[in-house]
Protein backbone atom coordinates (compact mmCIF):
# COMPACT_ATOMS: atom_id res chain seq x y z
CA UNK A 1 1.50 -84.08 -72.32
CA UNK A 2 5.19 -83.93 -70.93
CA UNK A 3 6.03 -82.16 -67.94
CA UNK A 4 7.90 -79.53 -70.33
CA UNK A 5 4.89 -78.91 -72.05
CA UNK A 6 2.20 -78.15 -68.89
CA UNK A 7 1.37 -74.40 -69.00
CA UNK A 8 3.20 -72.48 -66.94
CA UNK A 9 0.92 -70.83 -64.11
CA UNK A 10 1.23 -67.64 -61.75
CA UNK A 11 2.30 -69.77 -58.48
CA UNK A 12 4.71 -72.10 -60.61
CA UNK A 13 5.98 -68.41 -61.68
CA UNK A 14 6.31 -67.83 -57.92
CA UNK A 15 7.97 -71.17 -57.13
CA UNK A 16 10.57 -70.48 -59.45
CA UNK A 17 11.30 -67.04 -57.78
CA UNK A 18 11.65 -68.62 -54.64
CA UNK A 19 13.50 -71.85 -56.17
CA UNK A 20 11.41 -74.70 -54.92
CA UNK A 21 11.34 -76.12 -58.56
CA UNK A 22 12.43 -79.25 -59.76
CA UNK A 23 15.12 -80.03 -62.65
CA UNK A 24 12.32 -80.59 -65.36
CA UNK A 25 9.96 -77.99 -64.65
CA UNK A 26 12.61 -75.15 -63.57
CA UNK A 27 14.30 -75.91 -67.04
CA UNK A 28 10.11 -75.69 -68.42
CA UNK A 29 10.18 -72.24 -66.81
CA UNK A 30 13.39 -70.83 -67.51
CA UNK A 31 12.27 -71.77 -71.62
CA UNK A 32 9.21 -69.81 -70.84
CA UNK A 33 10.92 -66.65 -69.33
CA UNK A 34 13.32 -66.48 -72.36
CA UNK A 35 10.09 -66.71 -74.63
CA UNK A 36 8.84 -63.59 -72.91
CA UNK A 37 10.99 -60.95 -72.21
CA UNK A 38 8.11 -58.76 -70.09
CA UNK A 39 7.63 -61.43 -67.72
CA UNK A 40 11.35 -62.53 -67.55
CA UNK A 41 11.99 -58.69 -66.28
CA UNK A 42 9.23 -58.62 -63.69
CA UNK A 43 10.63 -62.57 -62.54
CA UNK A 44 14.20 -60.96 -62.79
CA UNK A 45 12.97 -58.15 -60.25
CA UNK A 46 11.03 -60.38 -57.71
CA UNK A 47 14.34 -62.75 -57.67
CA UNK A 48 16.06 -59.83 -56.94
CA UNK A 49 13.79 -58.74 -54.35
CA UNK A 50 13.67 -62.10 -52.71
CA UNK A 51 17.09 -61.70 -52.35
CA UNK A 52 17.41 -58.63 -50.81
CA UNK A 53 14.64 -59.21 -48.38
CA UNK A 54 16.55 -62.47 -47.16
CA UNK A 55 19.64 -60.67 -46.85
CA UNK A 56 17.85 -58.60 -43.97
CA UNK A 57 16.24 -61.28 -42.21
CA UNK A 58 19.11 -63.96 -41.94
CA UNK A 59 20.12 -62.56 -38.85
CA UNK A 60 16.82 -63.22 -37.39
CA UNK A 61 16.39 -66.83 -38.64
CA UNK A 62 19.48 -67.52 -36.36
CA UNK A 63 17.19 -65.98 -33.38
CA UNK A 64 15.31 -69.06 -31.18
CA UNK A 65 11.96 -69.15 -32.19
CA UNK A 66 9.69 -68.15 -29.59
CA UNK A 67 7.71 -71.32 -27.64
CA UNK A 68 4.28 -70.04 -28.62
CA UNK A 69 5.43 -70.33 -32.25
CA UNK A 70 6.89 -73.67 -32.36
CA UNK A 71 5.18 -75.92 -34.76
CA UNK A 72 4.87 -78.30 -32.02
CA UNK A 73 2.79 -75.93 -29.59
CA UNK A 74 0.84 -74.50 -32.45
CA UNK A 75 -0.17 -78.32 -33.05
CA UNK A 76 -1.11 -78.96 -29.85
CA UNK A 77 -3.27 -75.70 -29.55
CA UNK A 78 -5.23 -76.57 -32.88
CA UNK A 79 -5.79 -80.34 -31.87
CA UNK A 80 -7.64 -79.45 -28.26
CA UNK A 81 -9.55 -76.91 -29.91
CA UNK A 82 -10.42 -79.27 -33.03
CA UNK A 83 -11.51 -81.74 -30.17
CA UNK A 84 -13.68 -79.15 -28.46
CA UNK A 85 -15.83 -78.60 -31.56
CA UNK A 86 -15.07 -81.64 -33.76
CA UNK A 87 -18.55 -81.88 -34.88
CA UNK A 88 -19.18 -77.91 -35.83
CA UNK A 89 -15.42 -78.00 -37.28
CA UNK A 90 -15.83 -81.01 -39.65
CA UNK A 91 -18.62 -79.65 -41.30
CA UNK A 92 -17.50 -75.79 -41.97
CA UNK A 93 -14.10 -77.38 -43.31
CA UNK A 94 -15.95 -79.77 -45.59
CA UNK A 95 -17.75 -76.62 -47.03
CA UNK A 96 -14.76 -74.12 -47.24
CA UNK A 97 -12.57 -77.52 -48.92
CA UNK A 98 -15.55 -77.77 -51.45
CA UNK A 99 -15.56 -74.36 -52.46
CA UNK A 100 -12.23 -73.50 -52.10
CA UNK A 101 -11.52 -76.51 -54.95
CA UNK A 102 -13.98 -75.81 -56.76
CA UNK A 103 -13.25 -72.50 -57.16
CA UNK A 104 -9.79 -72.75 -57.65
CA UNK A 105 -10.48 -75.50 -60.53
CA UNK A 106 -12.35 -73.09 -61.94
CA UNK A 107 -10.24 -70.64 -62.71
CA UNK A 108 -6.58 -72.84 -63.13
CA UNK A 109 -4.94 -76.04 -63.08
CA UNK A 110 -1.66 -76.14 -61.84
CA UNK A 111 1.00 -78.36 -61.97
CA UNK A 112 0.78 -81.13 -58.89
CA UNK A 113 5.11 -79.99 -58.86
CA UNK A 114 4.29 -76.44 -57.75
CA UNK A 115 3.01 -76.15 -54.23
CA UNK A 116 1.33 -73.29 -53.32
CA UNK A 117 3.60 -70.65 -50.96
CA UNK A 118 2.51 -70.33 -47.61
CA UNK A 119 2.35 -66.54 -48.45
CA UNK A 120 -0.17 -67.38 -50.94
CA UNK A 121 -2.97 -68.08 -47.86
CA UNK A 122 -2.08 -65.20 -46.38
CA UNK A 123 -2.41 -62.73 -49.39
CA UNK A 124 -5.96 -64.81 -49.78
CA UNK A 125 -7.00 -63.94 -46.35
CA UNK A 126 -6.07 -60.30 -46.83
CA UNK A 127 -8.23 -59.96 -50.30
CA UNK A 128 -10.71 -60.99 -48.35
CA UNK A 129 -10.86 -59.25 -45.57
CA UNK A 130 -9.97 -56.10 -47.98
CA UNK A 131 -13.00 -57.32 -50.43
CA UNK A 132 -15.13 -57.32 -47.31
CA UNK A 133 -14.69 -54.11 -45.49
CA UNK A 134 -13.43 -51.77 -48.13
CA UNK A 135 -17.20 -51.46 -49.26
CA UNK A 136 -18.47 -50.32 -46.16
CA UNK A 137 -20.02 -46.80 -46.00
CA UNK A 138 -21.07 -46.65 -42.27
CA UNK A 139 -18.50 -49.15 -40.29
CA UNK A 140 -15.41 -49.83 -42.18
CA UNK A 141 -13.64 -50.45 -39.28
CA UNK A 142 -14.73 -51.55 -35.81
CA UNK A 143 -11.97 -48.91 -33.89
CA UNK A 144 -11.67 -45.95 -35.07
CA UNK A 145 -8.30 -43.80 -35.11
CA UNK A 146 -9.34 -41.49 -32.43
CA UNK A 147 -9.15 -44.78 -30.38
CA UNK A 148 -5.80 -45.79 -31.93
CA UNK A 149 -3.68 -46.25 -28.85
CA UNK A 150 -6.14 -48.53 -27.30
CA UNK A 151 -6.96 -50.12 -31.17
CA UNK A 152 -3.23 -51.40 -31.21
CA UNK A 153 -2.76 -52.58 -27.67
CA UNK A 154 -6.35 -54.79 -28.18
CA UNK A 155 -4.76 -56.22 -31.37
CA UNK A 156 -1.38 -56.71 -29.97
CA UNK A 157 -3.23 -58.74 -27.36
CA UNK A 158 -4.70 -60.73 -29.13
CA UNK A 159 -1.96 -61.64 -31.84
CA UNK A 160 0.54 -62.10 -29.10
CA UNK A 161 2.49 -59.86 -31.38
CA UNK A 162 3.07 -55.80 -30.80
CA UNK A 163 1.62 -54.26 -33.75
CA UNK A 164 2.20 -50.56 -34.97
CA UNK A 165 0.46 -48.40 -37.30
CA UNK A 166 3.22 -47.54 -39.90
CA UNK A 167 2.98 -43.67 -41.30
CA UNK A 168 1.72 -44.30 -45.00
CA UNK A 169 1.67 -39.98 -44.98
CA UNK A 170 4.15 -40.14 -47.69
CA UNK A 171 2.32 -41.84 -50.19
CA UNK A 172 -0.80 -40.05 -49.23
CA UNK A 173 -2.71 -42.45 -46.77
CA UNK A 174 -3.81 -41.81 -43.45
CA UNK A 175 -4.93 -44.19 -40.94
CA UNK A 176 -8.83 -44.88 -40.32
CA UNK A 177 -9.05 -47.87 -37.31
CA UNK A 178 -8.85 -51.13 -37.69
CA UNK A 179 -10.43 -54.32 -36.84
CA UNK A 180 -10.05 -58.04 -35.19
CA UNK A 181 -10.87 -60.74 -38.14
CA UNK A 182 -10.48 -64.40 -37.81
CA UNK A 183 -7.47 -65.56 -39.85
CA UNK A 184 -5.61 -68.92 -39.97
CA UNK A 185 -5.86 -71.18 -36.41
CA UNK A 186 -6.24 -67.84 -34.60
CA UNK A 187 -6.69 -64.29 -35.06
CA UNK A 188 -5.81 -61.46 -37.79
CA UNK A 189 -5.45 -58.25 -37.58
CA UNK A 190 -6.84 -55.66 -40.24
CA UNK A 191 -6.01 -51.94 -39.94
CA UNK A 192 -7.28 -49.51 -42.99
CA UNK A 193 -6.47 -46.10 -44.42
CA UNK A 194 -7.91 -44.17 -46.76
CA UNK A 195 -6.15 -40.93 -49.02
CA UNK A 196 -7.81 -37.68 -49.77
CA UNK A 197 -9.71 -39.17 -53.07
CA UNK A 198 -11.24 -41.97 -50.65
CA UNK A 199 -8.90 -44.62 -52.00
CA UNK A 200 -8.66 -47.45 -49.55
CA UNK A 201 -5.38 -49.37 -48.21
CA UNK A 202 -5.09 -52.35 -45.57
CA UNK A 203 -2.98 -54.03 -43.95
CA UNK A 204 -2.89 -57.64 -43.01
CA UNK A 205 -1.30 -59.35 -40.02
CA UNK A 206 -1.36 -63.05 -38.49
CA UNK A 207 0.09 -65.83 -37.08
CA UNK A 208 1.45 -67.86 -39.85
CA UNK A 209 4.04 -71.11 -40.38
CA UNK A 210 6.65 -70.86 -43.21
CA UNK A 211 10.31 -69.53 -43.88
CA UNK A 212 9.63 -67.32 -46.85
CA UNK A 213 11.35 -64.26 -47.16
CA UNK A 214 10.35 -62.77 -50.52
CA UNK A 215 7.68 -60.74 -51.60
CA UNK A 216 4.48 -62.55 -53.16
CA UNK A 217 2.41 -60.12 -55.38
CA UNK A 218 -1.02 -61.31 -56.25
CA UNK A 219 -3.69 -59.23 -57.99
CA UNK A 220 -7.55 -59.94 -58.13
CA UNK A 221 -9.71 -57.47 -59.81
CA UNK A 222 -8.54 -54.15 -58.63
CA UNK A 223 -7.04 -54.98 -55.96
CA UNK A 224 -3.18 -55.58 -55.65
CA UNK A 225 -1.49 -57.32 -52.23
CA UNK A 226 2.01 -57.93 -51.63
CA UNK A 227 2.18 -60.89 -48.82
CA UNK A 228 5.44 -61.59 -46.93
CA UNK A 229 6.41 -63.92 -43.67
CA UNK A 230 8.55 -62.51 -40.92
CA UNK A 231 9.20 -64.16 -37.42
CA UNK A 232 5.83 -66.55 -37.70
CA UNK A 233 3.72 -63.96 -38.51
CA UNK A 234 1.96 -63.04 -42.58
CA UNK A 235 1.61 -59.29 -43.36
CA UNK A 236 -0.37 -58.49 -46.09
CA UNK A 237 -0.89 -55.27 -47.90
CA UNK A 238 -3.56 -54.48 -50.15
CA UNK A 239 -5.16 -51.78 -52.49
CA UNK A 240 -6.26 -50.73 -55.79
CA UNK A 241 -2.73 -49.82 -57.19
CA UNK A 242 -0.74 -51.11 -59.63
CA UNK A 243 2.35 -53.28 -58.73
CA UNK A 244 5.10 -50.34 -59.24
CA UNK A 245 3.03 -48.42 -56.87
CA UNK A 246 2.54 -50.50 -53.82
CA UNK A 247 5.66 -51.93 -53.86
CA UNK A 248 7.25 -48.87 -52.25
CA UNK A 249 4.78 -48.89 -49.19
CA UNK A 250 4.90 -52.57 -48.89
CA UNK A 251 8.28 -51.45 -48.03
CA UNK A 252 7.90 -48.92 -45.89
CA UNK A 253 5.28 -51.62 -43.93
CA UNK A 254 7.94 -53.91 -43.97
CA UNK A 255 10.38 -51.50 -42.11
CA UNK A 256 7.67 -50.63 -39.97
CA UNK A 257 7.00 -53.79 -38.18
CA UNK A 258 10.75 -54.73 -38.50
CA UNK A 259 11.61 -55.55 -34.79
CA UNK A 260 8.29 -54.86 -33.44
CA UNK A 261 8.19 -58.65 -32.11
């Protein structure tokens, strides 16, 4: 089988929007696209997106990036702390490497030509933290929103990033608490509302390496996260909505955090 003729998969679609595609396989793509007008209109509107979303962060790419962010100190962090616990550590990533593959095989094979986004971890940690504590009756979060002052500098603190709790009032969604997760090399930070029919929202913050600028969308089951990267740091936001619907409070997330560095 030619490289023209390998299916075309959901994060080859996404490598194309963020044009990290070679000659062959963007030409494999574009054929596709044409083949399918639906899907060429919703690629059409994440290009556009990307685009836009860039346009508002350039001026920050030209900002120095912060010591604690440089790839180099991140590094050195995650090597002394692989050291401490080389033993413990080898062993949990052997099993998360083994499932992780074996999952993935099992549902796709993609194309070794389109590398999975950096978003694309980050909108996995965020399902899973959402799949996780969405269920819970008693303790969905571990701070609750009478505490929220105190909730946001703890998280803050611990991200080494001020976080705020943007007003989702508009589309209906009020804040509950939030919690500290592990995520990546470090921490995450998940913070969860809920609207008047019990409907659940979170959203998804930590430290994470990468340039992207555009929206990822990435749907399992029910639930629907849009993942972006801004200033070394993944924001997530997930819930059971379609993709017209979150969209506008990914948004509105986005402008809340914008600055908040």
């Amino acid at each position: 089988m030619t490289d023209r003729n390998l299916p075309i998969g959901e994060d080859e679609l996404q490598a194309f929007v963020d044009e990290r595609l070679d000659g062959a396989r963007r030409a494999a793509v574009e054929a596709h696209l044409a083949a399918h007008p639906d899907l060429a209109e919703r690629i059409g509107t994440e290009r556009r997106q990307r685009a836009m979303l860039r346009s508002r962060l350039d001026a920050k790419f030209a900002e120095p990036v912060p010591s604690r962010l440089r790839i180099a100190n991140l590094r050195a962090t995650r090597r002394a702390s692989w050291a401490r616990g080389w033993t413990s550590a080898a062993a949990a990533v052997a099993i998360f490497v083994c499932g992780a593959t074996a999952g993935w095989f099992a549902n796709r094979i993609t194309p070794a030509s389109a590398p999975i986004a950096p978003t694309a971890s980050v909108a996995q940690g965020a399902q899973a933290a959402y799949r996780t504590f969405v269920v819970e009756v008693a303790h969905p979060v571990e701070v609750g929103v009478q505490q929220e002052a105190h909730l946001l500098q703890w998280l803050s603190k611990r991200l080494g990033r001020k976080l705020a709790a943007p007003d989702l009032s508009p589309f209906g969604y009020r804040l509950m608490g939030g919690r500290l997760l592990p995520g990546g090399s470090g921490a995450a930070a998940q913070l969860m509302y809920d609207d008047a029919s019990g409907r659940r929202l979170t959203i998804y913050v930590r430290a994470a390496e990468g340039t992207e600028t555009a929206f990822r969308f990435q749907k399992e089951s029910e639930a629907s996260t849009f993942a972006w990267i801004d200033q070394g740091f993944g924001f997530a936001v997930t819930a059971p909505a379609s993709r017209e619907e979150l969209l506008p409070i990914a948004e509105a997330v986005y402008r809340g955090f914008e600055g908040k560095s």
